[in-house]
C-alpha atoms as a PDB file:
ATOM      1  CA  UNK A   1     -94.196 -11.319 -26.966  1.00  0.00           C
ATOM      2  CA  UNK A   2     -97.549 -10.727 -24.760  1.00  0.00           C
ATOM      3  CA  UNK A   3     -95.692 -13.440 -22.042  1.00  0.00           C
ATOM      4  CA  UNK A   4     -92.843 -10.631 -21.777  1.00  0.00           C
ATOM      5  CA  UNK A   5     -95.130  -7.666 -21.836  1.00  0.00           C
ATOM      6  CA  UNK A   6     -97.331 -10.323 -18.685  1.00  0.00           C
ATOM      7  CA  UNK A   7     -93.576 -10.943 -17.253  1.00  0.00           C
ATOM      8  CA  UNK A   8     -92.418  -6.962 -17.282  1.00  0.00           C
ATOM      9  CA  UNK A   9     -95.413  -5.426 -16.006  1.00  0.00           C
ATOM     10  CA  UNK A  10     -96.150  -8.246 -13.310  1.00  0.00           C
ATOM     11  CA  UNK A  11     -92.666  -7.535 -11.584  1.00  0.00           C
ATOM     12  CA  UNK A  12     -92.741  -4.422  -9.171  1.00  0.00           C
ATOM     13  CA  UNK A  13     -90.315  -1.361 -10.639  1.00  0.00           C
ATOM     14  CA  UNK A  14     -86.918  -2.239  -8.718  1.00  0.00           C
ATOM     15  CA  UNK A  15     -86.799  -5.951 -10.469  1.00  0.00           C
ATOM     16  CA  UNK A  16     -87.783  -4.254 -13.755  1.00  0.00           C
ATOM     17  CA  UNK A  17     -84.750  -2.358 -13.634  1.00  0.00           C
ATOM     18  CA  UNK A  18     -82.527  -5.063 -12.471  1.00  0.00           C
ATOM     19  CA  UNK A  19     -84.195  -7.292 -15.146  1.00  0.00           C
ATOM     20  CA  UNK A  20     -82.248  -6.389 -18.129  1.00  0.00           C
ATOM     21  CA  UNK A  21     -78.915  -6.523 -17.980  1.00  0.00           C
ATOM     22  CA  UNK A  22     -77.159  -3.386 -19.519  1.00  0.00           C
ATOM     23  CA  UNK A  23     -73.731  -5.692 -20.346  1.00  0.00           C
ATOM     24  CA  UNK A  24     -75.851  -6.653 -23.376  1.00  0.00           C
ATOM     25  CA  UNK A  25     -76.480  -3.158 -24.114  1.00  0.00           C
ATOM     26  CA  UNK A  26     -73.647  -0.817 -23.154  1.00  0.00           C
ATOM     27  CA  UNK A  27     -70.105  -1.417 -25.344  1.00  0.00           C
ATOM     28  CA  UNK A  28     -67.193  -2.116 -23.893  1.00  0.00           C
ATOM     29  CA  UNK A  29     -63.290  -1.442 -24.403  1.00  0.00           C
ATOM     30  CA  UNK A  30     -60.438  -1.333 -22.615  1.00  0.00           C
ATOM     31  CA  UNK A  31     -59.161   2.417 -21.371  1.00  0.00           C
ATOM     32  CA  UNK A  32     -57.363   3.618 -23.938  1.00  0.00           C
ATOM     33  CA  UNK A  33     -55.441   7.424 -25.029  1.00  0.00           C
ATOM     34  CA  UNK A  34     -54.447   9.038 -27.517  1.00  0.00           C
ATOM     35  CA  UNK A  35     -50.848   8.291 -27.440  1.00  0.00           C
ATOM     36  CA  UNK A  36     -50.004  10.966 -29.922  1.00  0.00           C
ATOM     37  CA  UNK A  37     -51.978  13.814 -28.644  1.00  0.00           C
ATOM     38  CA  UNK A  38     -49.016  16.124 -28.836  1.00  0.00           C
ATOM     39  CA  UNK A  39     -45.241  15.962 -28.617  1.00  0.00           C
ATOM     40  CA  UNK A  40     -43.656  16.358 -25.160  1.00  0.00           C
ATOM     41  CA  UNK A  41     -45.379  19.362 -23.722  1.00  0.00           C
ATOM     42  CA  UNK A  42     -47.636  20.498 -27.086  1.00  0.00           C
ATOM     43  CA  UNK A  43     -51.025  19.469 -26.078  1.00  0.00           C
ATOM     44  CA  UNK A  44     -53.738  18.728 -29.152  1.00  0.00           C
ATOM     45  CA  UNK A  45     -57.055  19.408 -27.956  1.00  0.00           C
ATOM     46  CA  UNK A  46     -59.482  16.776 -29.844  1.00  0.00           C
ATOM     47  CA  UNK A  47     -62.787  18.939 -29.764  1.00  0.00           C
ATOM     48  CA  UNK A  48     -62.339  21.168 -32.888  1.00  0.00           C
ATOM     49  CA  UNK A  49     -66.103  22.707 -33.397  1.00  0.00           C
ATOM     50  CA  UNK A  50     -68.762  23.166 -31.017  1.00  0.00           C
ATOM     51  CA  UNK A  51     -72.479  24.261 -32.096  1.00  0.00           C
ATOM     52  CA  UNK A  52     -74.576  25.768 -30.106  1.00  0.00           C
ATOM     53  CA  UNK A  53     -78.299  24.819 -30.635  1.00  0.00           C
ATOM     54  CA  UNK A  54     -80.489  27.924 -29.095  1.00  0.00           C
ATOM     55  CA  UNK A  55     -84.087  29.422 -29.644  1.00  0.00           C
ATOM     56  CA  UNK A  56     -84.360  32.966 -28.943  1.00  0.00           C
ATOM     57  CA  UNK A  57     -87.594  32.595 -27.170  1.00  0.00           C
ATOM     58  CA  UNK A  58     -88.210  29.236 -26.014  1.00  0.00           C
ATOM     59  CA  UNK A  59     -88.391  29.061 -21.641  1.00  0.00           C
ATOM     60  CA  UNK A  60     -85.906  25.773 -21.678  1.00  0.00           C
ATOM     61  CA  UNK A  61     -83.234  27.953 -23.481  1.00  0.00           C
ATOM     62  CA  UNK A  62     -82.853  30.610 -20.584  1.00  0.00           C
ATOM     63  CA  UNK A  63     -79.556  29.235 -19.254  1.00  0.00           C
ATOM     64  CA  UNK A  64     -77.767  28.605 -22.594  1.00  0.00           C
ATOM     65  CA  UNK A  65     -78.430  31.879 -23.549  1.00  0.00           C
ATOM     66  CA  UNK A  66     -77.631  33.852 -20.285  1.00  0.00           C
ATOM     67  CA  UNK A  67     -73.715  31.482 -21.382  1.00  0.00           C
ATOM     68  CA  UNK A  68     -73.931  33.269 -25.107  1.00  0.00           C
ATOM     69  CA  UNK A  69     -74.826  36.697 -23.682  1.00  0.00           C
ATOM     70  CA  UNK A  70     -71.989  36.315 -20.981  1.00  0.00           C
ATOM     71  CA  UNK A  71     -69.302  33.564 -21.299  1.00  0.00           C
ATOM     72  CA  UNK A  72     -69.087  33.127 -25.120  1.00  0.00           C
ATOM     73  CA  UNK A  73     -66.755  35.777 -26.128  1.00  0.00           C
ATOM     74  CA  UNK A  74     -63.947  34.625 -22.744  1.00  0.00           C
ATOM     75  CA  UNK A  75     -64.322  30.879 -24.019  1.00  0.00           C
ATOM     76  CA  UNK A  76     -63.596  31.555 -27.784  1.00  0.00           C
ATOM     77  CA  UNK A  77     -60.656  34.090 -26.301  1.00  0.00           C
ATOM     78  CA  UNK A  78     -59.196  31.251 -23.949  1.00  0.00           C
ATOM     79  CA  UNK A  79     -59.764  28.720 -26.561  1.00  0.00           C
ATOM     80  CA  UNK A  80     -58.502  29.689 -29.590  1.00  0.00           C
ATOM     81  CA  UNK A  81     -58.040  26.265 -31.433  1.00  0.00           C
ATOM     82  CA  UNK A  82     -62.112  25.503 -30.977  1.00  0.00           C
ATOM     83  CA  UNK A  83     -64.412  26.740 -33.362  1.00  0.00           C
ATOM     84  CA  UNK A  84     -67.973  28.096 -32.065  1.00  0.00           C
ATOM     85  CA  UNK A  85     -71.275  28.086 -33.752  1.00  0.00           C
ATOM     86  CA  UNK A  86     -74.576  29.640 -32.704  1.00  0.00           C
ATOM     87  CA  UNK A  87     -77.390  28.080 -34.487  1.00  0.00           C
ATOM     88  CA  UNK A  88     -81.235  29.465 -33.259  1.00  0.00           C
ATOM     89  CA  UNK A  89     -83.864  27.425 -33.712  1.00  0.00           C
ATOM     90  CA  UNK A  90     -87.049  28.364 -33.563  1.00  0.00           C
ATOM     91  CA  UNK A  91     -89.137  26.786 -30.383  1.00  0.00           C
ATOM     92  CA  UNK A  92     -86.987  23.793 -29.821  1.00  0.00           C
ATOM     93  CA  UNK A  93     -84.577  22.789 -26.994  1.00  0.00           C
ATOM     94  CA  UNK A  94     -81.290  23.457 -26.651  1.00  0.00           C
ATOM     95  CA  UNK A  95     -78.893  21.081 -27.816  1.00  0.00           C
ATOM     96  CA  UNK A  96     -74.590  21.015 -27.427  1.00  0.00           C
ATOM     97  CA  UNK A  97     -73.135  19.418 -30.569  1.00  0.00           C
ATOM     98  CA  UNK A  98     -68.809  18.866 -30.076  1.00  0.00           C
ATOM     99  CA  UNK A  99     -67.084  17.847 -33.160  1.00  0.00           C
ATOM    100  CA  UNK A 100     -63.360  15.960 -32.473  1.00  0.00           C
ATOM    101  CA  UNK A 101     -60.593  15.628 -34.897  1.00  0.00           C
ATOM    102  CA  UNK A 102     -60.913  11.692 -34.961  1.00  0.00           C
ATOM    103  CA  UNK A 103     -64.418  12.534 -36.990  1.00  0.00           C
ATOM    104  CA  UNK A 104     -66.719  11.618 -33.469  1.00  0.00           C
ATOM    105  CA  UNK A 105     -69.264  13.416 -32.527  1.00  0.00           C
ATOM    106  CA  UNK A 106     -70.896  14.494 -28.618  1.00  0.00           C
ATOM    107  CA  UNK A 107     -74.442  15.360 -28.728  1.00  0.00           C
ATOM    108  CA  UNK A 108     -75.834  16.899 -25.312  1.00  0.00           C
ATOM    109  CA  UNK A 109     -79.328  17.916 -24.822  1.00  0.00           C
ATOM    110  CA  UNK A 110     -79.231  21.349 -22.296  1.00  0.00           C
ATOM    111  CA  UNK A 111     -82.472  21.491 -21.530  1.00  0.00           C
ATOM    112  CA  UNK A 112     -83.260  23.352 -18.672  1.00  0.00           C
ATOM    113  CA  UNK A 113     -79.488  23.759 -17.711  1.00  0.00           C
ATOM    114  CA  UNK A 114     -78.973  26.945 -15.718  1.00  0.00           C
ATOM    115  CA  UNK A 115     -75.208  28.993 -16.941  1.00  0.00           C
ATOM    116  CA  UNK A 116     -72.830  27.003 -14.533  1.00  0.00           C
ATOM    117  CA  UNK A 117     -74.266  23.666 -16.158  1.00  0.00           C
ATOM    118  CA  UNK A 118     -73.962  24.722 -19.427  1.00  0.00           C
ATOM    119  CA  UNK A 119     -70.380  25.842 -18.869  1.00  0.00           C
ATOM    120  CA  UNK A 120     -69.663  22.395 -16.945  1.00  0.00           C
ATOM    121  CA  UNK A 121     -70.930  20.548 -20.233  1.00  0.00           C
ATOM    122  CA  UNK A 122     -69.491  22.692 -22.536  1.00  0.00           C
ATOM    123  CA  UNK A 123     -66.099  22.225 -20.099  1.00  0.00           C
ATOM    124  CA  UNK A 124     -66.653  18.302 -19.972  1.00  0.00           C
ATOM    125  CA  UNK A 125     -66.868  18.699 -24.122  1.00  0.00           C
ATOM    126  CA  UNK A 126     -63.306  19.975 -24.153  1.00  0.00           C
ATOM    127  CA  UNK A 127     -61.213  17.777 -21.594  1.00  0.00           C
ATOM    128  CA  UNK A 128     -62.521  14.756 -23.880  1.00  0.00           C
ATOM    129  CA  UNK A 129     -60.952  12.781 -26.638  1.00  0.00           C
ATOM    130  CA  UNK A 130     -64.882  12.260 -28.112  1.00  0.00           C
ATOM    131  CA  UNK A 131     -65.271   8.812 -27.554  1.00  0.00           C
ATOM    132  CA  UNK A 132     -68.726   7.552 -26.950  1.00  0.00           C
ATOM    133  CA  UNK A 133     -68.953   5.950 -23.298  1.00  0.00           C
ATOM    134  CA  UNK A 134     -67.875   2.520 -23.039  1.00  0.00           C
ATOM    135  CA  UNK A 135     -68.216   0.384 -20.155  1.00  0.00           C
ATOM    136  CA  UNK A 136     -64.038  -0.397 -19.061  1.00  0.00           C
ATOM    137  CA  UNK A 137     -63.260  -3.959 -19.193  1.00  0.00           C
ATOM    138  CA  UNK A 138     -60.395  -3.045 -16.550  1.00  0.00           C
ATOM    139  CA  UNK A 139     -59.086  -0.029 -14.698  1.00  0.00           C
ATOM    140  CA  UNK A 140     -56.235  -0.262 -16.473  1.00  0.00           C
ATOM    141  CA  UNK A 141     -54.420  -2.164 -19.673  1.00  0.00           C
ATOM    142  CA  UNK A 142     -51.112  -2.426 -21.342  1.00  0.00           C
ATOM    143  CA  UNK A 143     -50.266  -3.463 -24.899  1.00  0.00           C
ATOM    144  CA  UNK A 144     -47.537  -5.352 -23.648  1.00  0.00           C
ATOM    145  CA  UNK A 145     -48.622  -6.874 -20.245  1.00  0.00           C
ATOM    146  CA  UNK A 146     -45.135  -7.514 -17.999  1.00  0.00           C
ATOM    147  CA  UNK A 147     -44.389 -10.984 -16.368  1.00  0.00           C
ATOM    148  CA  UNK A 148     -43.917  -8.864 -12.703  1.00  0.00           C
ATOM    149  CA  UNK A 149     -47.233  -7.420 -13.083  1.00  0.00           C
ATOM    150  CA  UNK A 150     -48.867  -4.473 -11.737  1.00  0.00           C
ATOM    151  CA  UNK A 151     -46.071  -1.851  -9.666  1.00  0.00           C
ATOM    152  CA  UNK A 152     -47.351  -1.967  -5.997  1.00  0.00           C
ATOM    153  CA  UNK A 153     -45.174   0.203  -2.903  1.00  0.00           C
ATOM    154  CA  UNK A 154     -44.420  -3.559  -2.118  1.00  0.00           C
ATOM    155  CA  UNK A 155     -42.903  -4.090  -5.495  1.00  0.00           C
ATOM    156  CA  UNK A 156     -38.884  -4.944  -5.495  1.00  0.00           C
ATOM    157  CA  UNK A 157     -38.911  -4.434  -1.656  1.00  0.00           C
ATOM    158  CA  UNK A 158     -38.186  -7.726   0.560  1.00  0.00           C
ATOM    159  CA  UNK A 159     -41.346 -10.019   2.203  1.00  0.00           C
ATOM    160  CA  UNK A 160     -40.856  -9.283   5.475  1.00  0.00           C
ATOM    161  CA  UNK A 161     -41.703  -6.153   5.268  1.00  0.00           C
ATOM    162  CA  UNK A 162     -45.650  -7.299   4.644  1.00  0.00           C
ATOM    163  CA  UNK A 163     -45.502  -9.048   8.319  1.00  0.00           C
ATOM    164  CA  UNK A 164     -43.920  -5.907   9.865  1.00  0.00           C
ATOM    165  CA  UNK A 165     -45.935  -2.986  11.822  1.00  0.00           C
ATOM    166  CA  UNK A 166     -45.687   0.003  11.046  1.00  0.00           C
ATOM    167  CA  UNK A 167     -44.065   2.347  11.898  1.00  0.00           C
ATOM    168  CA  UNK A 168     -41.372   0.020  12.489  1.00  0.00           C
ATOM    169  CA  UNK A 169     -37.670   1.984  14.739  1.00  0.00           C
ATOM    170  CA  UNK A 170     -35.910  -0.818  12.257  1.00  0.00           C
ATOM    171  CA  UNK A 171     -36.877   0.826   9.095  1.00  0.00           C
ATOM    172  CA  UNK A 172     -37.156   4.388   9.781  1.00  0.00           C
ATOM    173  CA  UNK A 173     -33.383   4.583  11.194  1.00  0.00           C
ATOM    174  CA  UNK A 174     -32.367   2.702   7.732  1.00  0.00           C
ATOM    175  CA  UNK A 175     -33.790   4.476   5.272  1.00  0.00           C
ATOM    176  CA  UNK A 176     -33.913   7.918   6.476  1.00  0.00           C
ATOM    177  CA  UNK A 177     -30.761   8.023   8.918  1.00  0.00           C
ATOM    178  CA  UNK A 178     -31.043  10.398  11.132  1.00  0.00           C
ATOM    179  CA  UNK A 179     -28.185  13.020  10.219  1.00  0.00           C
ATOM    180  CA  UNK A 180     -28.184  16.819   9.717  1.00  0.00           C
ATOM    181  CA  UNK A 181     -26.731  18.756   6.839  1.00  0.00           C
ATOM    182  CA  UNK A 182     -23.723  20.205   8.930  1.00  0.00           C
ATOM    183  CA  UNK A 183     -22.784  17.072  10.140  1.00  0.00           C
ATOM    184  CA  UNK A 184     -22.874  15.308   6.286  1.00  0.00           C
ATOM    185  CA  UNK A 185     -20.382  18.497   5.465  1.00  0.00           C
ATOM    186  CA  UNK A 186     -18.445  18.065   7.970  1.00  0.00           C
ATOM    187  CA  UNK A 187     -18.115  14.196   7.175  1.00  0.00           C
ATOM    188  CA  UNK A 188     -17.177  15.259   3.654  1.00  0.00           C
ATOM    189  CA  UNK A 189     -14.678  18.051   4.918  1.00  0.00           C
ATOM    190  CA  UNK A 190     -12.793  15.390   7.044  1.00  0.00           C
ATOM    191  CA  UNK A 191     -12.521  12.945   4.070  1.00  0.00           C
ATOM    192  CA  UNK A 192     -11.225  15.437   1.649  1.00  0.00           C
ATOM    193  CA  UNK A 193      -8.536  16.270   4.572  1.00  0.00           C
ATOM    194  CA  UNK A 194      -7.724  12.185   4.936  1.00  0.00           C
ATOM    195  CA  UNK A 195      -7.261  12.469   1.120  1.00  0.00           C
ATOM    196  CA  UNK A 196      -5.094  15.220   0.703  1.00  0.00           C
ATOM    197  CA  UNK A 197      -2.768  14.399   3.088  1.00  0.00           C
ATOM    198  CA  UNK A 198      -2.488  10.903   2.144  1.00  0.00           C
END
């Protein structure tokens, strides 16, 4: 053990933060939702209780309290769904505790914190599913990965459009022809005539 203590405090404070990897550490997962958060448009918002940790006197508690005095009573009407508790403390810091259906729980210290950052944090509480942070394995992930894998502009389109440059005369004049509205009624007009009198 006194080798690694010898090791740490030999190597200048860059390495020492580059010496431990945080792999070992951090969890990981791949992304993930909740897949039924809600039925077509019916959105379920996961944070159910929020407590607010406050002392009435304490210095660090200045900004959660000017949030109580003024934004309290708009969040609880916007939010109807989450439940709010105040909880003083006597000569402690203030502390954001968000309570999510799936039984997880979001501790934030708000030390400190001024009104806006309190009201970011307490904002950042409610757009979450309550997950601790993971480290993602990958940007994305599918249950059930497809042979053609991942949908690109290039996808279904032919090669030689990769060696083209762009903006290519060739392309433009065959995907978006070059015709007006009149002239694609008029077009229709003169076919209904050809069929009518055939």
């Amino acid at each position: 053990m006194s080798q690694f203590l010898r090791r740490i405090t030999s190597l200048p404070i860059q390495s020492i933060r580059s010496f431990h990897s945080f792999d070992e550490v951090t969890p990981a997962k791949y992304i993930s939702t909740r897949l039924k958060n809600g039925v077509g448009s019916r959105y379920v918002c996961q944070l159910q209780r929020l407590t607010i940790q406050v002392c009435k006197e304490f210095r660090t508690s200045f900004g959660t309290r000017d949030w109580i005095a003024n934004d309290l009573i708009k969040f609880a009407r916007e939010h109807p769904y989450v439940v709010v508790y105040v909880q003083p403390r006597r000569h402690r810091a203030p502390n954001l505790v968000g309570e999510y259906l799936a039984g997880d729980r979001q501790w934030i210290p708000l030390s400190n914190c001024d009104r806006e950052k309190v009201n970011w944090w307490i904002h950042s509480l409610l757009t979450q599913k309550g997950d601790p942070q993971w480290r993602l394995l990958k940007q994305m992930h599918t249950d059930s990965p497809s042979v053609q894998g991942i949908w690109t502009p290039f996808t279904n389109k032919p090669i030689d459009r990769i060696t083209r440059t762009y903006p290519d005369k060739d392309l433009t004049e065959m995907e978006y022809p070059q015709i007006t509205a009149t002239q694609q009624i008029q077009e229709l007009f003169e076919q209904q005539k050809l069929n009518k009198t055939s």
